[in-house]
N, C-alpha and C. Protein backbone atom coordinates (compact mmCIF):
# COMPACT_ATOMS: atom_id res chain seq x y z
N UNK A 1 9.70 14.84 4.62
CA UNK A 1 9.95 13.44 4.90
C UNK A 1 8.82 12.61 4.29
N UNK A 2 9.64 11.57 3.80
CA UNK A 2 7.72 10.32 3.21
C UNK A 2 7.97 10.07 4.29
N UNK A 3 6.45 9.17 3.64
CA UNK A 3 5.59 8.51 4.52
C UNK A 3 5.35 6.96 3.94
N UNK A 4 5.63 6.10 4.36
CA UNK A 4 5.39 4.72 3.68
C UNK A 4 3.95 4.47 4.05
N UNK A 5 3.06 3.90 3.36
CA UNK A 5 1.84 3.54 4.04
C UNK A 5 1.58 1.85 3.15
N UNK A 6 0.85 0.86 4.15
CA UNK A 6 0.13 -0.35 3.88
C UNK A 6 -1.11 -0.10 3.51
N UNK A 7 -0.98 -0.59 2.18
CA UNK A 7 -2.46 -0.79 1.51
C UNK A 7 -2.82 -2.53 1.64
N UNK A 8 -4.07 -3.16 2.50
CA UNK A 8 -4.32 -4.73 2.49
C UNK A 8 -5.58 -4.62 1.78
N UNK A 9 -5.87 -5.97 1.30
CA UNK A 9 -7.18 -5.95 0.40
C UNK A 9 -7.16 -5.72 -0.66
N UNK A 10 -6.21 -5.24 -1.58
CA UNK A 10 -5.94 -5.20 -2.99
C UNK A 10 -7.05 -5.84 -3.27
N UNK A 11 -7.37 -5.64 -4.65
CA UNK A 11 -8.19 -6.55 -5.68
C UNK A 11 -6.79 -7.41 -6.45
N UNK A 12 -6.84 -8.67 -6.84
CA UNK A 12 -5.75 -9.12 -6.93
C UNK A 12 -5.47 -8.85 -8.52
N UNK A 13 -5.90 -8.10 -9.58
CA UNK A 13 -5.96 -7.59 -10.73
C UNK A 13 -5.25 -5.82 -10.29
N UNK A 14 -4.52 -5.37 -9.23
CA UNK A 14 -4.43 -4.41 -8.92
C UNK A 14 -3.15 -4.16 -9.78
N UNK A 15 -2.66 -2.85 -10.23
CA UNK A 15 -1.52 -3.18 -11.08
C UNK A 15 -0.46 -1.59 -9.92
N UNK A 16 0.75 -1.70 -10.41
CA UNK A 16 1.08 -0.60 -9.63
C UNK A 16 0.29 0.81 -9.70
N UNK A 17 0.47 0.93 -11.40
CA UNK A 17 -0.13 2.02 -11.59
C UNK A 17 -1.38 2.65 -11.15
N UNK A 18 -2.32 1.43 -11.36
CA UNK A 18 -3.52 1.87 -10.58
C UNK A 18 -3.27 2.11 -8.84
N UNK A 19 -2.88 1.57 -8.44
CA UNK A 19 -2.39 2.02 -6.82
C UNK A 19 -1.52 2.78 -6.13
N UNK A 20 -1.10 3.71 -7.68
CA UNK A 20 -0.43 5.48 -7.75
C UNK A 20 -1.67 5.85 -8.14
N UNK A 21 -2.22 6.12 -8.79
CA UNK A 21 -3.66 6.34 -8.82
C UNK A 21 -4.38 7.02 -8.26
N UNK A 22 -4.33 6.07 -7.36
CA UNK A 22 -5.51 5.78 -6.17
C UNK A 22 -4.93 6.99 -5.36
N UNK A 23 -3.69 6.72 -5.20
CA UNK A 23 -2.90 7.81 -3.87
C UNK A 23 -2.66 9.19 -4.31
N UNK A 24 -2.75 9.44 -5.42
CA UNK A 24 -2.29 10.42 -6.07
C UNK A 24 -3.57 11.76 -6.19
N UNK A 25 -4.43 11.36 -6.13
CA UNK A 25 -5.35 12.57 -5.81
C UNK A 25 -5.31 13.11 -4.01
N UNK A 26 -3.99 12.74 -3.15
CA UNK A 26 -4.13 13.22 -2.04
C UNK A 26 -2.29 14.03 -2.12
N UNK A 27 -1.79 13.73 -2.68
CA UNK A 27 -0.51 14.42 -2.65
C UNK A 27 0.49 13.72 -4.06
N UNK A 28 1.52 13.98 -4.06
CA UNK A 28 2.43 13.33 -4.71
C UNK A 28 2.59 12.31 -3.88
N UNK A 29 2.80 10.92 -4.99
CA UNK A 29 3.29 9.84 -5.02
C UNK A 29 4.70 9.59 -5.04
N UNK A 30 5.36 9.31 -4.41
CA UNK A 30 6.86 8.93 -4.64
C UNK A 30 6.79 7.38 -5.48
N UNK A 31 6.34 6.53 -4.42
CA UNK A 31 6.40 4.98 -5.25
C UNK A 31 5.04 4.50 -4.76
N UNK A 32 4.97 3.86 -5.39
CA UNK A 32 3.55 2.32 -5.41
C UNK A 32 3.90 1.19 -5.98
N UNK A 33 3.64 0.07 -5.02
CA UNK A 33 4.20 -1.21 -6.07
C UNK A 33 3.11 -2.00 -4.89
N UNK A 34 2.67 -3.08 -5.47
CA UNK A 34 1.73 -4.39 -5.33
C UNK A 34 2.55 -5.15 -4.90
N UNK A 35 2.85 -6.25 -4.03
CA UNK A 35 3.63 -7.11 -3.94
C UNK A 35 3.18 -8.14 -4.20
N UNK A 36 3.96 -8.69 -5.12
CA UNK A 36 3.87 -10.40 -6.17
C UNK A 36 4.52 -11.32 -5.58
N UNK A 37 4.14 -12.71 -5.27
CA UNK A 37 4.77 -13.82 -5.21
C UNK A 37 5.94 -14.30 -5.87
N UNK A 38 6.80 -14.55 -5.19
CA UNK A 38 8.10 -14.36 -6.39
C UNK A 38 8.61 -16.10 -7.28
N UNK A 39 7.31 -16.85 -6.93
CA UNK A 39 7.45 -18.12 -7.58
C UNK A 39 6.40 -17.94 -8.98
N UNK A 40 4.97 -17.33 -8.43
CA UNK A 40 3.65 -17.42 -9.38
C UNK A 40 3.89 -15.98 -10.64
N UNK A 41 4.32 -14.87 -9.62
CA UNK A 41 4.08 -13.58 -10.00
C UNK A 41 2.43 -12.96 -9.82
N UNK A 42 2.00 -13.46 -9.43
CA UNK A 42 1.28 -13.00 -9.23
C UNK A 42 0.85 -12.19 -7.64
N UNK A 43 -0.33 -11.02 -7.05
CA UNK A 43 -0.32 -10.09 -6.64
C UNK A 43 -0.77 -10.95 -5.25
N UNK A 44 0.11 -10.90 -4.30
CA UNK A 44 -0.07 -11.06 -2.87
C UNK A 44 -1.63 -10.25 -2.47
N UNK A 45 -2.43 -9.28 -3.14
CA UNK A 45 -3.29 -8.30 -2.44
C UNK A 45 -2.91 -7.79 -1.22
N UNK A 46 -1.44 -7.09 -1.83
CA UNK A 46 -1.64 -5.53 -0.72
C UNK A 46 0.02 -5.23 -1.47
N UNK A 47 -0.05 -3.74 -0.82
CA UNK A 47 1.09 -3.04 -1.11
C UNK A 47 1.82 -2.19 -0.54
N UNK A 48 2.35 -1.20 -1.03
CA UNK A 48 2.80 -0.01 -0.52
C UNK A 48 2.65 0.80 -1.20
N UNK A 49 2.82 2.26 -0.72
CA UNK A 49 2.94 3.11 -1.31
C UNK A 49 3.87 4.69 -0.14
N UNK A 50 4.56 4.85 -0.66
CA UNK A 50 5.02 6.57 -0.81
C UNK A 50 4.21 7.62 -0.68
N UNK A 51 3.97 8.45 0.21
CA UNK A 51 3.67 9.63 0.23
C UNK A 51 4.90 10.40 0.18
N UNK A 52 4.71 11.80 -0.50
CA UNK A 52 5.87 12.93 -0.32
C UNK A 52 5.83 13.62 1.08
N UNK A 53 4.66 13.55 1.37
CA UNK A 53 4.13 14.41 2.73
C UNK A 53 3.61 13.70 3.59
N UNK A 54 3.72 13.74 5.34
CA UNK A 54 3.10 13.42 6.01
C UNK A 54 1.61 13.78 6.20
N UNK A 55 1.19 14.57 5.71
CA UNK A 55 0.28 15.35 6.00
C UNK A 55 -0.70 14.47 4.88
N UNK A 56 -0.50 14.53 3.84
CA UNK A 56 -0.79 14.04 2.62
C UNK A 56 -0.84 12.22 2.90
N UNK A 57 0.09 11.91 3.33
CA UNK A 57 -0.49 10.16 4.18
C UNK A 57 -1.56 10.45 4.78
N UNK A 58 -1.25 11.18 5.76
CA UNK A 58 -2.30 11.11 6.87
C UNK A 58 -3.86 11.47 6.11
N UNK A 59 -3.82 12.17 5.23
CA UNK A 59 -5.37 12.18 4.83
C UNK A 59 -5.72 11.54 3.66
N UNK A 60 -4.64 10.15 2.75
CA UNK A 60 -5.08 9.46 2.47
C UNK A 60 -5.65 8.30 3.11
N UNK A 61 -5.06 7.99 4.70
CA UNK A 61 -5.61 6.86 5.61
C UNK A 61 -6.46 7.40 5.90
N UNK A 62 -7.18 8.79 6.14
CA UNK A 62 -8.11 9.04 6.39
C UNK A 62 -9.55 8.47 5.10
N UNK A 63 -9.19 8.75 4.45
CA UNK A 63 -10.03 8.57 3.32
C UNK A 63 -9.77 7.52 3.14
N UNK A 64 -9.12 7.03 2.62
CA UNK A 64 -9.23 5.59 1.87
C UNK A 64 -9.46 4.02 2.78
N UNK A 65 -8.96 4.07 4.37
CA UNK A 65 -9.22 3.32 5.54
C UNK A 65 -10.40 2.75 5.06
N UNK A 66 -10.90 1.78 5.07
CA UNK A 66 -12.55 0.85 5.20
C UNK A 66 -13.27 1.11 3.88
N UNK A 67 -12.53 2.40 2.85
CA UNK A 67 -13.53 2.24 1.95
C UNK A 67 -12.98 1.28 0.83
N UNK A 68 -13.94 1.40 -0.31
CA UNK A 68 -14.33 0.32 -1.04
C UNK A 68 -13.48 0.58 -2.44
N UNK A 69 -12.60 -0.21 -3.37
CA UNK A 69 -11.59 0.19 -4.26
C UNK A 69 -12.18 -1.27 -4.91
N UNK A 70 -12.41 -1.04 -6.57
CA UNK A 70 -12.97 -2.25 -7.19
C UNK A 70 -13.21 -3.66 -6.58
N UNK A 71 -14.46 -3.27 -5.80
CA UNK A 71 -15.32 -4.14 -5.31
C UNK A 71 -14.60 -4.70 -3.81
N UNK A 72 -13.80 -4.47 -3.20
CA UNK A 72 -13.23 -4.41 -1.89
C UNK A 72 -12.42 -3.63 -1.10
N UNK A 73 -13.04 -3.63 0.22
CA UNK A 73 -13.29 -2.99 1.59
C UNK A 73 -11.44 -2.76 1.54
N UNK A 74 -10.65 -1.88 1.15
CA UNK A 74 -9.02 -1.37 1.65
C UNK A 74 -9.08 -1.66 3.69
N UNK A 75 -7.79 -1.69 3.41
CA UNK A 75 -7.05 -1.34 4.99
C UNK A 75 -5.72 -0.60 4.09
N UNK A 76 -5.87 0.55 4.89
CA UNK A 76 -4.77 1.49 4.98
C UNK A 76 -4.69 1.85 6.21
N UNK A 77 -3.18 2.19 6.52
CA UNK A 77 -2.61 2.47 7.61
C UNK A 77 -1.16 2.69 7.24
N UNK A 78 -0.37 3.19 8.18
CA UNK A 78 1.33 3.17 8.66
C UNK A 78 1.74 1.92 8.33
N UNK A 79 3.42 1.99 7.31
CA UNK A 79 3.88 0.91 7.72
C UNK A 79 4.33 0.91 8.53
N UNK A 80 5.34 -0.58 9.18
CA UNK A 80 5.73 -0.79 10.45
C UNK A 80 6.89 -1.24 9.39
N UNK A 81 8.25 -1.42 10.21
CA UNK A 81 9.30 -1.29 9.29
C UNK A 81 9.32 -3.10 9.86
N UNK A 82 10.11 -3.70 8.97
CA UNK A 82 10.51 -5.61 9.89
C UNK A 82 11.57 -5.46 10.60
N UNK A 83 11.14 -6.19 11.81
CA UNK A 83 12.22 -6.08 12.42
C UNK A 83 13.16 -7.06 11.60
N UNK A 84 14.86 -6.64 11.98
CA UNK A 84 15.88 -6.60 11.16
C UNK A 84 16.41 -8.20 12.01
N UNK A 85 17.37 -8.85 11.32
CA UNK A 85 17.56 -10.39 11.90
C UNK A 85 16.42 -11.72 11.66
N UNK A 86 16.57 -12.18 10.82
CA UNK A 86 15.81 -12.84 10.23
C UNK A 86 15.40 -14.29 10.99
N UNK A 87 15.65 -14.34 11.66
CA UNK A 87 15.42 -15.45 12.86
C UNK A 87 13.80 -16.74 12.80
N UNK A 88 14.44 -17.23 12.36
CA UNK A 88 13.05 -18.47 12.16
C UNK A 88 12.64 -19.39 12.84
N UNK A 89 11.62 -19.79 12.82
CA UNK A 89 10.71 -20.77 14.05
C UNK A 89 11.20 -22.44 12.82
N UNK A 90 11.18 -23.05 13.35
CA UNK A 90 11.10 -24.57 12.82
C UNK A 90 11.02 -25.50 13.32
């Protein structure tokens, strides 16, 4: 089973590839993608990524949690899925 995991703190020069990369010395990568603003294109700083393995998530949040990826402090963790129903405040 994957594992989806949140990468926050991107460097905003982060490209997908580099953030398969990054994950890829702990297991296979399924996907990595940066998420872009869909007016600018440019990189929100943060992403996702795919693990193939749980096991293999779990000891990239181990490692990569608080440390430092071109010149800033990551947050990695679990994603949380959205809740579904799009319901807005106004």
């Amino acid at each position: 089973m994957a594992k989806r995991l949140f990468v926050g703190n991107l460097p905003f020069t982060t490209t997908d590839d580099q953030l398969r990369e990054l994950f890829a010395r702990f297991g296979p990568c399924d996907s990595a993608s940066v998420v872009t603003d869909r007016v600018s294109g440019r990189s929100r700083g943060f992403g996702f990524v795919e693990m193939s393995s749980d096991d293999d998530a779990t000891r990239a949040v181990a490692e990569l949690d608080g440390g430092e990826f071109d010149g800033r402090k990551l947050t990695v963790s679990a994603a949380h899925e959205r809740p579904s129903g799009g319901a807005r405040r106004g």
